[in-house]
Protein backbone atom coordinates (compact mmCIF):
# COMPACT_ATOMS: atom_id res chain seq x y z
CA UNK A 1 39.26 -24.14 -0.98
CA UNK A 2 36.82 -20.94 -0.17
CA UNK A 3 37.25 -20.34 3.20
CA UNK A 4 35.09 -17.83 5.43
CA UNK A 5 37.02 -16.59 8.46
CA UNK A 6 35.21 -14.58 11.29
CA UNK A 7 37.61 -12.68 13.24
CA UNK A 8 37.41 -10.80 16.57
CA UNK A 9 40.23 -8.76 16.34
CA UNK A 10 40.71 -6.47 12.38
CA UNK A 11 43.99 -8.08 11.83
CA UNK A 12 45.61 -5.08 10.60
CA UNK A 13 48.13 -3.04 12.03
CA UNK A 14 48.97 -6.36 13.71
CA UNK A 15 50.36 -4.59 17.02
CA UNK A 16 48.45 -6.57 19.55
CA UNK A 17 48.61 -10.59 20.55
CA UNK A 18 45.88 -11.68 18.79
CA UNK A 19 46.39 -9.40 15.49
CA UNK A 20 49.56 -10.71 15.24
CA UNK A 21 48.52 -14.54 15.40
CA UNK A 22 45.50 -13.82 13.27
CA UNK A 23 47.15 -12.28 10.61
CA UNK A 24 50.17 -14.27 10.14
CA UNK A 25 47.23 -17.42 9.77
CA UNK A 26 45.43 -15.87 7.23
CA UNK A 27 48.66 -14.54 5.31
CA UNK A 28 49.66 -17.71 4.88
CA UNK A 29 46.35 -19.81 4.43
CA UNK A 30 45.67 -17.23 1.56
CA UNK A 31 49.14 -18.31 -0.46
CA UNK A 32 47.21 -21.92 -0.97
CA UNK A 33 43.53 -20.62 -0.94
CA UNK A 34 40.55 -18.40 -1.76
CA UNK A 35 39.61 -16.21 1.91
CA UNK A 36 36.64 -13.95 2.55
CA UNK A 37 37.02 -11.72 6.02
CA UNK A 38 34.00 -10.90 8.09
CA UNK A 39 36.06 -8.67 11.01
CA UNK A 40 34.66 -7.20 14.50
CA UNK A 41 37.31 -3.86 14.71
CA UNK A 42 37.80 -1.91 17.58
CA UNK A 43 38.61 1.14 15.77
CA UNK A 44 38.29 3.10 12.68
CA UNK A 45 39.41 0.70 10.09
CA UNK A 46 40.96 3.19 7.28
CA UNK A 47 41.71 2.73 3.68
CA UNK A 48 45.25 1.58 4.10
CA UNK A 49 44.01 -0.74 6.77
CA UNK A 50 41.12 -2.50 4.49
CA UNK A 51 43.58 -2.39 1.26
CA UNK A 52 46.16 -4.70 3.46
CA UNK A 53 44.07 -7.07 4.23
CA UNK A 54 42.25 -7.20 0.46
CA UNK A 55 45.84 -8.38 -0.70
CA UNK A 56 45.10 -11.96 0.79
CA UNK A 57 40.97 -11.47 0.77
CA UNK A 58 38.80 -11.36 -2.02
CA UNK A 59 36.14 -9.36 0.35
CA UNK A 60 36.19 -7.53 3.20
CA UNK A 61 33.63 -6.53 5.77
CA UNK A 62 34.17 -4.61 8.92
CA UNK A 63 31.71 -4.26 11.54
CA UNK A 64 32.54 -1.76 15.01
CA UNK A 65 33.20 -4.00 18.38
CA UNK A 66 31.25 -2.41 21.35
CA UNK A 67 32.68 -3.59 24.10
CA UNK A 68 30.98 -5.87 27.19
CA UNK A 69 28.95 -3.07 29.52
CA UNK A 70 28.68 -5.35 32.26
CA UNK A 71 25.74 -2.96 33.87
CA UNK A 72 23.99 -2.28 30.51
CA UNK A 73 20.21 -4.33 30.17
CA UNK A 74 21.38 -7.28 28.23
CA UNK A 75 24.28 -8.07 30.35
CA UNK A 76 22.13 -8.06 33.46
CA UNK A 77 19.68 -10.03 31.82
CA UNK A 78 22.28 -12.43 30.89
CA UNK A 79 22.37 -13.11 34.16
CA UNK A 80 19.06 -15.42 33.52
CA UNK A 81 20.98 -17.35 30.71
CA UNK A 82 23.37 -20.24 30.48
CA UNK A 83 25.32 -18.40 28.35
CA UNK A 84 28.46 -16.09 29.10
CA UNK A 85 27.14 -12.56 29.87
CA UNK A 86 29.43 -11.06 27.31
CA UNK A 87 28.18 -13.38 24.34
CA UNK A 88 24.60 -11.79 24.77
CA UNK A 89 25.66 -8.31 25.47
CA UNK A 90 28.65 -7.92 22.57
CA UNK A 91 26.13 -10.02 19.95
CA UNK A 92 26.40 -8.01 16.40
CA UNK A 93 23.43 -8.54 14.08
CA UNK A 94 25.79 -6.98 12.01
CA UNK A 95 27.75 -9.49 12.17
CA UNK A 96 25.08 -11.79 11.61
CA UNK A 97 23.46 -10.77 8.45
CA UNK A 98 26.98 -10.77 6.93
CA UNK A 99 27.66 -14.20 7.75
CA UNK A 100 23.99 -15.18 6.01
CA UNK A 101 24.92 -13.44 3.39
CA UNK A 102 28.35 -14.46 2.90
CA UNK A 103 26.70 -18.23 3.13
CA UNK A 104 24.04 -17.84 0.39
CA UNK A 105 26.61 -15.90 -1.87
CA UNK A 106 29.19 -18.66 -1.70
CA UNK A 107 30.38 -22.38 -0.97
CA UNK A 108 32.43 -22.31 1.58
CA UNK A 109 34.88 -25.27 2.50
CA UNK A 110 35.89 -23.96 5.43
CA UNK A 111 35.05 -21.82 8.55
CA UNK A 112 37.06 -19.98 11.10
CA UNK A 113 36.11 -18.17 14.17
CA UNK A 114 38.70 -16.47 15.19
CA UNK A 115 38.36 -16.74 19.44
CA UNK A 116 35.77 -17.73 21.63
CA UNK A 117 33.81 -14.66 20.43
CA UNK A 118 33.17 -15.61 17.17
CA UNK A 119 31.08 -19.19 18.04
CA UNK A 120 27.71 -17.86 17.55
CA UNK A 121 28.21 -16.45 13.99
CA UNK A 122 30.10 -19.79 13.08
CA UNK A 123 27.53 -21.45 14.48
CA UNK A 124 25.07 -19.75 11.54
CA UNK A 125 27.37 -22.14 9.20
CA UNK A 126 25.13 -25.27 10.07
CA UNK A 127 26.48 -27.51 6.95
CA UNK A 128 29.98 -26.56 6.63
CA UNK A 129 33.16 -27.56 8.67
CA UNK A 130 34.02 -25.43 11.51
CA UNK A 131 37.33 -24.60 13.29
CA UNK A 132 37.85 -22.75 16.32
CA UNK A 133 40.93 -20.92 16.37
CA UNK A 134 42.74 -19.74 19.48
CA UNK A 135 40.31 -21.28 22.09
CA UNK A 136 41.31 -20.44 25.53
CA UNK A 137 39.97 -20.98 29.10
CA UNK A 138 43.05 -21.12 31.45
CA UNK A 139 43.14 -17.20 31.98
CA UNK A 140 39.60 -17.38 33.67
CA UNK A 141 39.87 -20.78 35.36
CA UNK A 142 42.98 -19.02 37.33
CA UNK A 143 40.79 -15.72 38.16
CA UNK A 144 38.27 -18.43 39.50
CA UNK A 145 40.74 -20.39 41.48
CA UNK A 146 42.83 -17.52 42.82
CA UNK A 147 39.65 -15.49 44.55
CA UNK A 148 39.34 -15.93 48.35
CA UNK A 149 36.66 -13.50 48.90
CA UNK A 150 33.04 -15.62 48.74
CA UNK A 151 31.39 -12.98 46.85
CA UNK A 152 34.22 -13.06 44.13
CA UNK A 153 34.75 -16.55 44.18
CA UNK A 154 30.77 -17.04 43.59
CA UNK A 155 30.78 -14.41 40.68
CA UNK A 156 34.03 -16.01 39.00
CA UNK A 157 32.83 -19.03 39.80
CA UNK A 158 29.40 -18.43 37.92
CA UNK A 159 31.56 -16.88 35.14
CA UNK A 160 33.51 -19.95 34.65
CA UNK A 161 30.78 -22.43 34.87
CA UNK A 162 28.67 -20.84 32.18
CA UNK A 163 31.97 -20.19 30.25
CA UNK A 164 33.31 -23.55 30.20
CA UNK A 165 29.93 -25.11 29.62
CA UNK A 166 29.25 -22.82 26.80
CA UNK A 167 32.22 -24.24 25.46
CA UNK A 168 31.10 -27.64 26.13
CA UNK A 169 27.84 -27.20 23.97
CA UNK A 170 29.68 -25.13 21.31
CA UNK A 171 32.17 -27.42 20.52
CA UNK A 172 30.15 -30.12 19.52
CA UNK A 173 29.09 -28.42 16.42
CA UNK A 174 32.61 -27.31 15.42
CA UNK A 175 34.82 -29.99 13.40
CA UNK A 176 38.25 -29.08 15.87
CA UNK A 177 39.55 -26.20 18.10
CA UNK A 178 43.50 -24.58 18.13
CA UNK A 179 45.13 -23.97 21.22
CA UNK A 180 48.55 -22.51 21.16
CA UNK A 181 49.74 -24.62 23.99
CA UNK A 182 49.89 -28.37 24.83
CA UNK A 183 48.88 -27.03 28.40
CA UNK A 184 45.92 -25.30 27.32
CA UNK A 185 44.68 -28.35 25.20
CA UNK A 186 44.59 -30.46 28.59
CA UNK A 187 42.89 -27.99 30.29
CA UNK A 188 40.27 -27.97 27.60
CA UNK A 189 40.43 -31.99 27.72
CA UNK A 190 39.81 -31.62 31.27
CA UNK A 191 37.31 -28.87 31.19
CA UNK A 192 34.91 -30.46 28.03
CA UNK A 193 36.38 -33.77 27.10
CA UNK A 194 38.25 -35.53 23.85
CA UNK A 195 35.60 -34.05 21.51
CA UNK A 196 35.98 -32.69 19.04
CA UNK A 197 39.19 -33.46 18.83
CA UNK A 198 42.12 -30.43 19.22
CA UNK A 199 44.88 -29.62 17.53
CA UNK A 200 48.60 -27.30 18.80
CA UNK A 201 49.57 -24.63 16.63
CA UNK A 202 52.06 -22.43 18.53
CA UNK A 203 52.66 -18.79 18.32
CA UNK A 204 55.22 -17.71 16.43
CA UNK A 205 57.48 -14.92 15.02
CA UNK A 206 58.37 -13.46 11.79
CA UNK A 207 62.21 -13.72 12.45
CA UNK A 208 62.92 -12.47 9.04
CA UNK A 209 61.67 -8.91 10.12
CA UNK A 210 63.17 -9.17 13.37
CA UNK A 211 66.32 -9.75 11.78
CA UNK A 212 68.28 -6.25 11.01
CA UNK A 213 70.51 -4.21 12.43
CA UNK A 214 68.63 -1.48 15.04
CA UNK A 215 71.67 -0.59 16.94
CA UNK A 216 73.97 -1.50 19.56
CA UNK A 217 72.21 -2.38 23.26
CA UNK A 218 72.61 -0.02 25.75
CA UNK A 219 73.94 -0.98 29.21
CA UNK A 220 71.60 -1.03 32.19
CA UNK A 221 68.37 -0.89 30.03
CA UNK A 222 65.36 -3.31 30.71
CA UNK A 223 62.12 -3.50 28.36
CA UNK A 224 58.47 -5.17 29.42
CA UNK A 225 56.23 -4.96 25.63
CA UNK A 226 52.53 -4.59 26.54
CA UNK A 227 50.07 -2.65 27.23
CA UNK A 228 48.93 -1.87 30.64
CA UNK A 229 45.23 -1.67 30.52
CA UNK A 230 45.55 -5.88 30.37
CA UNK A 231 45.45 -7.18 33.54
CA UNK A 232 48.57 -9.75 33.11
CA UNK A 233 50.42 -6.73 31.83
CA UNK A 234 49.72 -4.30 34.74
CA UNK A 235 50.30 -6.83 37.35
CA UNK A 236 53.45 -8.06 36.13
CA UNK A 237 54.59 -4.26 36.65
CA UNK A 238 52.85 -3.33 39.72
CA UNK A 239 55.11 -6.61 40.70
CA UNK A 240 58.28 -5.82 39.00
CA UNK A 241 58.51 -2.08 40.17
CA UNK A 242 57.23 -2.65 43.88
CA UNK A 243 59.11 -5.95 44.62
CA UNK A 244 62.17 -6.57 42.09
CA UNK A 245 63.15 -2.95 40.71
CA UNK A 246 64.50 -1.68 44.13
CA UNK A 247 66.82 -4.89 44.60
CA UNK A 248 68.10 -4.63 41.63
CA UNK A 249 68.57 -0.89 41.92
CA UNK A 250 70.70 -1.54 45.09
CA UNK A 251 73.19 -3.41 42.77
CA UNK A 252 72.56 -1.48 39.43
CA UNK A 253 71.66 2.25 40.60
CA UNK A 254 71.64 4.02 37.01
CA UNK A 255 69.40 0.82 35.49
CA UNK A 256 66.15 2.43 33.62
CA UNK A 257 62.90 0.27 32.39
CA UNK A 258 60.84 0.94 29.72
CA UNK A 259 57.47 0.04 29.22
CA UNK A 260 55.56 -0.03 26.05
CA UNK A 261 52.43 -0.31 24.96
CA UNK A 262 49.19 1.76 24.85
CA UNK A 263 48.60 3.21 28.33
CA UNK A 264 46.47 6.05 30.55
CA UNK A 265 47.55 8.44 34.07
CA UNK A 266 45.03 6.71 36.09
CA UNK A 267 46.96 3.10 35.03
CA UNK A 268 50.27 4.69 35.49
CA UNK A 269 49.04 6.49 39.23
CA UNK A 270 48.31 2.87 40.05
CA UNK A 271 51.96 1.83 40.19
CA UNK A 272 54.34 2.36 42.72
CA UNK A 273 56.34 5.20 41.61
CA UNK A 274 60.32 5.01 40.67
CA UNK A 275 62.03 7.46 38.76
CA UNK A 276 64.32 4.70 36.51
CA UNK A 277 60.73 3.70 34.76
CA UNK A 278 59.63 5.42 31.73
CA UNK A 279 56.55 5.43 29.35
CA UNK A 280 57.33 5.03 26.00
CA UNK A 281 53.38 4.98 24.95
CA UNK A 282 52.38 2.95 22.13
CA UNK A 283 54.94 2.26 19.89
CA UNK A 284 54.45 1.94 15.62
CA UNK A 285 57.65 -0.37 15.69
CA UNK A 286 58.83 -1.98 19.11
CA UNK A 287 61.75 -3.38 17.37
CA UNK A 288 64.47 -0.70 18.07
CA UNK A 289 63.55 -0.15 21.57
CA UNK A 290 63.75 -4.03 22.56
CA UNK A 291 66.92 -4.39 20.61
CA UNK A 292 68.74 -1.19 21.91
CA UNK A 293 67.57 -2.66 25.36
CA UNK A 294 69.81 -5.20 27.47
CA UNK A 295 67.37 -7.37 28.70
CA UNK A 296 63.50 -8.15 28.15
CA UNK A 297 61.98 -8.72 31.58
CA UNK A 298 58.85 -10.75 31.50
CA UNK A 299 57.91 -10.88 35.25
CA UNK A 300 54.04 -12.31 34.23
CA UNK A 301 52.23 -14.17 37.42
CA UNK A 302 48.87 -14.32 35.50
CA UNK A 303 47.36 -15.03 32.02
CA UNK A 304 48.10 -17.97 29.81
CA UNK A 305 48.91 -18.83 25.82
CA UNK A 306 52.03 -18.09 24.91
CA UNK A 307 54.37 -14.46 24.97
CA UNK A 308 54.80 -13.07 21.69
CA UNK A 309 56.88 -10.58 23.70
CA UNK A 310 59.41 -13.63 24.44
CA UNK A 311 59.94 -14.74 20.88
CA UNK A 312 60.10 -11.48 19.68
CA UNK A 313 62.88 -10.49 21.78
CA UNK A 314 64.76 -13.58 21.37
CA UNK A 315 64.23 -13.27 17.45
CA UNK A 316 66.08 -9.83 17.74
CA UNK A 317 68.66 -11.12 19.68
CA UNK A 318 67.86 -9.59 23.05
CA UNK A 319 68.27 -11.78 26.11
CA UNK A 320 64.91 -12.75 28.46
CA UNK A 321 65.12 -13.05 32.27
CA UNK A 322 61.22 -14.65 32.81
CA UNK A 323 58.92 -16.15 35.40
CA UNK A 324 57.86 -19.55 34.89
CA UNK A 325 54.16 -18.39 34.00
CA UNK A 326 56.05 -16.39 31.74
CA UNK A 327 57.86 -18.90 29.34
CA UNK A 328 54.54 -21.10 30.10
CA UNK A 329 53.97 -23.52 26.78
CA UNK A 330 57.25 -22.40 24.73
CA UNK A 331 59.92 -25.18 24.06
CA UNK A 332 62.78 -22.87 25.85
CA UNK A 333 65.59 -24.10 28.02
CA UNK A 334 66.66 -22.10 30.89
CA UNK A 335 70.10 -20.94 31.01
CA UNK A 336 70.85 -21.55 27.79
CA UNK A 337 67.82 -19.73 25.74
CA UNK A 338 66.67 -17.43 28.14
CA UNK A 339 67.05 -17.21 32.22
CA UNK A 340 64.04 -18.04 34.65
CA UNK A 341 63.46 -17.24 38.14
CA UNK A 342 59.83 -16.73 40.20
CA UNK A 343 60.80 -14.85 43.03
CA UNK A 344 61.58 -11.41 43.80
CA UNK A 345 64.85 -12.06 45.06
CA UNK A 346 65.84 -14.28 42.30
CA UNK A 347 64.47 -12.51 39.28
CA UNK A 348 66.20 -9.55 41.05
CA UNK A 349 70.01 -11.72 41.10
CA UNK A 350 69.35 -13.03 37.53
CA UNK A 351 68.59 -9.32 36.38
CA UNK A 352 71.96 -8.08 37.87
CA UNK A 353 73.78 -10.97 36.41
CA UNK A 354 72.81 -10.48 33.22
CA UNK A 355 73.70 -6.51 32.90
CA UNK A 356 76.79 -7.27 34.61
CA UNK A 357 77.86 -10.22 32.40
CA UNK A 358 78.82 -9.36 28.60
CA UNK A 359 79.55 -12.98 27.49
CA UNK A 360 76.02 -14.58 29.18
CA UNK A 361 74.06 -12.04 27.27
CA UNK A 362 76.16 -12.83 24.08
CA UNK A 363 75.75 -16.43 24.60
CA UNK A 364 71.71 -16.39 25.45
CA UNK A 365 71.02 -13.94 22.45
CA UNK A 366 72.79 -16.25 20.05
CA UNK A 367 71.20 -19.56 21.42
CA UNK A 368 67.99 -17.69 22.00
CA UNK A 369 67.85 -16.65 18.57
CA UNK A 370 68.55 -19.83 16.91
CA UNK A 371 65.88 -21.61 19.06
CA UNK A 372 63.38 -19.30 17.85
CA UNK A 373 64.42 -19.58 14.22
CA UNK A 374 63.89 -23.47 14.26
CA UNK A 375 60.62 -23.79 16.04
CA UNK A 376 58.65 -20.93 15.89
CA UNK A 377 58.82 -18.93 12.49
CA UNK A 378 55.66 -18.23 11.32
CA UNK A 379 57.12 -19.68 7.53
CA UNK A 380 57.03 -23.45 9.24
CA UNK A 381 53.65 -22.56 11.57
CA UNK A 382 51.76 -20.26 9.08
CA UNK A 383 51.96 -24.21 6.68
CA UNK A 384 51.59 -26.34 9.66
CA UNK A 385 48.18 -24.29 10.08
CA UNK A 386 47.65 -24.29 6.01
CA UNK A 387 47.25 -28.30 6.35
CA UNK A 388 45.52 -28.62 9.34
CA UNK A 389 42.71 -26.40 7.34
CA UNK A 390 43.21 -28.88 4.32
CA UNK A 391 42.20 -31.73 6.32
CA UNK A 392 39.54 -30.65 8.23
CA UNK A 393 38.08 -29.02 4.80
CA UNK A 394 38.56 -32.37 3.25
CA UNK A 395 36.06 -34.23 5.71
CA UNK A 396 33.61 -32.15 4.62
């Protein structure tokens, strides 16, 4: 099959979420079939950059992402339209004429928008199948829900209603939608009904690359992967270091964090200050660092999907102490593939179990690992994906 896929994100380096999804999708939908990659990039895409992804596309095109300017004229016009401020300020016609022209070049099977973004440009691809890929609406229903001042709850409130109806109106021209969670698809049940209908595909890992030898774990060392300028990420920390960090320093005085991930001063000012946390900055390969690293903490109160971060340390073999929002949608058992706790006081005690316990640690890394290996490598996802294409191409 020819399949056009519109993405939000360039999916290479994949050292974000959503590269990392998108490109482990497309690397294995191009082993079966013939892809073309119209791509949104938030930076500089170089040579090396456009050769990697030409190894599973036969074309290429790369357009610069401006971001939402929420004061700018066409976001306060947007104001006057039923659709989501950022959909008429971000619009590319870029974007656009590539898609026409993609569409009177070639026959396409199959169409892909990549996020919630793309739905306008798949849109342009009236007479062939359409699948929307990662399509997400808990994060904002929560930033609705959660707002107790009137003025915020009105503006989140607008923001959700045009968002979700957007949604509504979109969907109806696409053939099916991908959610990475069987929580997020009955949210989106709930939010625009049955139609059309949705399909699971987790997130997953490449556990063969995670699987090597980076050295020995160091005692005492925690590890939080992400970057701080998203919102889940920074209040996760603002909530481990103010609330949980001093506890467990009272038990574990020499413990040390680190925290990686693309970060600025005025992000790091923002956090209550503790000499045991360190900035490691963004990070090429997060691999050694997590596996020299006793435990992953993934303290997360906010956001939704699934945590890359969580398979990825499990798939190295490093334990995960986690809220409940944090292992939200992954098939994980507490106490035996990871440790879960919601409170200060008990994320603190499982924290100081786990650095002072040898055998748990050996036990969780082991179980952790295997669970991972069975149920989310992207080998068994990247074909579950493959054939969910198939079929909806096939109806065509």
């Amino acid at each position: 099959m020819k399949i056009l896929n519109i993405s939000r994100w360039y999916p290479y380096p994949a050292d974000n979420g959503s590269k990392i999804r998108i490109f482990n999708l497309m690397k294995h939908l191009a082993t079966a079939h013939d892809l073309e990659l119209i791509s949104f990039a938030s930076e500089k895409v170089s040579a090396v950059q456009l050769t990697a992804m030409e190894q599973y596309c036969r074309k290429v095109s790369v357009v610069e992402y401006k971001p939402f300017q929420p004061s700018g004229l066409k976001a306060l016009l947007g104001y006057l339209s039923p659709k989501p401020r950022s959909v008429i300020d971000t619009y590319s016609p870029e974007i656009e004429r590539l898609v026409n022209e993609a569409r009177q070049r070639t026959r396409f099977d199959v169409v892909i928008a990549y996020e919630i973004d793309m739905v306008p440009y798949a849109m342009l691809m009236s007479d062939t199948p359409k699948i929307l890929e990662e399509l997400e609406l808990t994060s904002l229903y929560e930033h609705y829900t959660r707002q107790t001042e009137l003025l915020k709850r009105w503006r989140w409130g607008l923001m959700w209603w045009k968002t979700s109806s957007y949604v509504a109106r979109s969907l109806q021209k696409f053939n099916s939608y991908i959610v990475v969670s069987d929580a997020e698809k009955a949210r989106i049940q709930q939010t625009v009904g049955d139609f059309p209908p949705g399909q699971v595909i987790p997130n997953g890992v490449d556990v063969a690359h995670y699987t090597a030898d980076f050295g020995a774990p160091e005692a005492d060392t925690l590890t939080y992967s992400g970057a701080l300028s998203f919102h889940a990420n920074f209040d996760a920390m603002e909530f481990f270091i103010g609330q949980i960090l001093p506890l467990i320093q009272a038990k574990r005085p020499q413990v040390k964090l680190f925290i990686t991930g693309k970060h600025d001063p005025a992000l790091i000012n923002r956090l209550p200050s503790n000499p045991a946390v360190n900035f490691t900055g963004y990070l090429e390969d997060i691999r050694p660092t997590v596996a020299r690293s006793w435990i992953s903490i993934v303290p997360l109160r906010r956001g939704s999907g699934t945590r890359l971060k969580i398979l990825e340390a499990l798939a190295i073999g490093t334990p995960v102490v986690s809220t409940i929002k944090g292992a939200e949608g992954l098939d994980l058992v507490p106490e035996h593939d990871l440790l879960i706790a919601d409170t200060p006081s008990d994320f603190a005690t499982a924290v100081v179990r786990l650095l002072g316990d040898a055998s748990l640690r050996q036990a969780l890394s082991q179980h952790g690992r295997q669970t991972v290996t069975a149920k989310y490598d992207w080998a068994m996802i990247g074909q579950q994906f493959v054939k969910f294409v198939e079929v909806v191409g096939s109806k065509k």
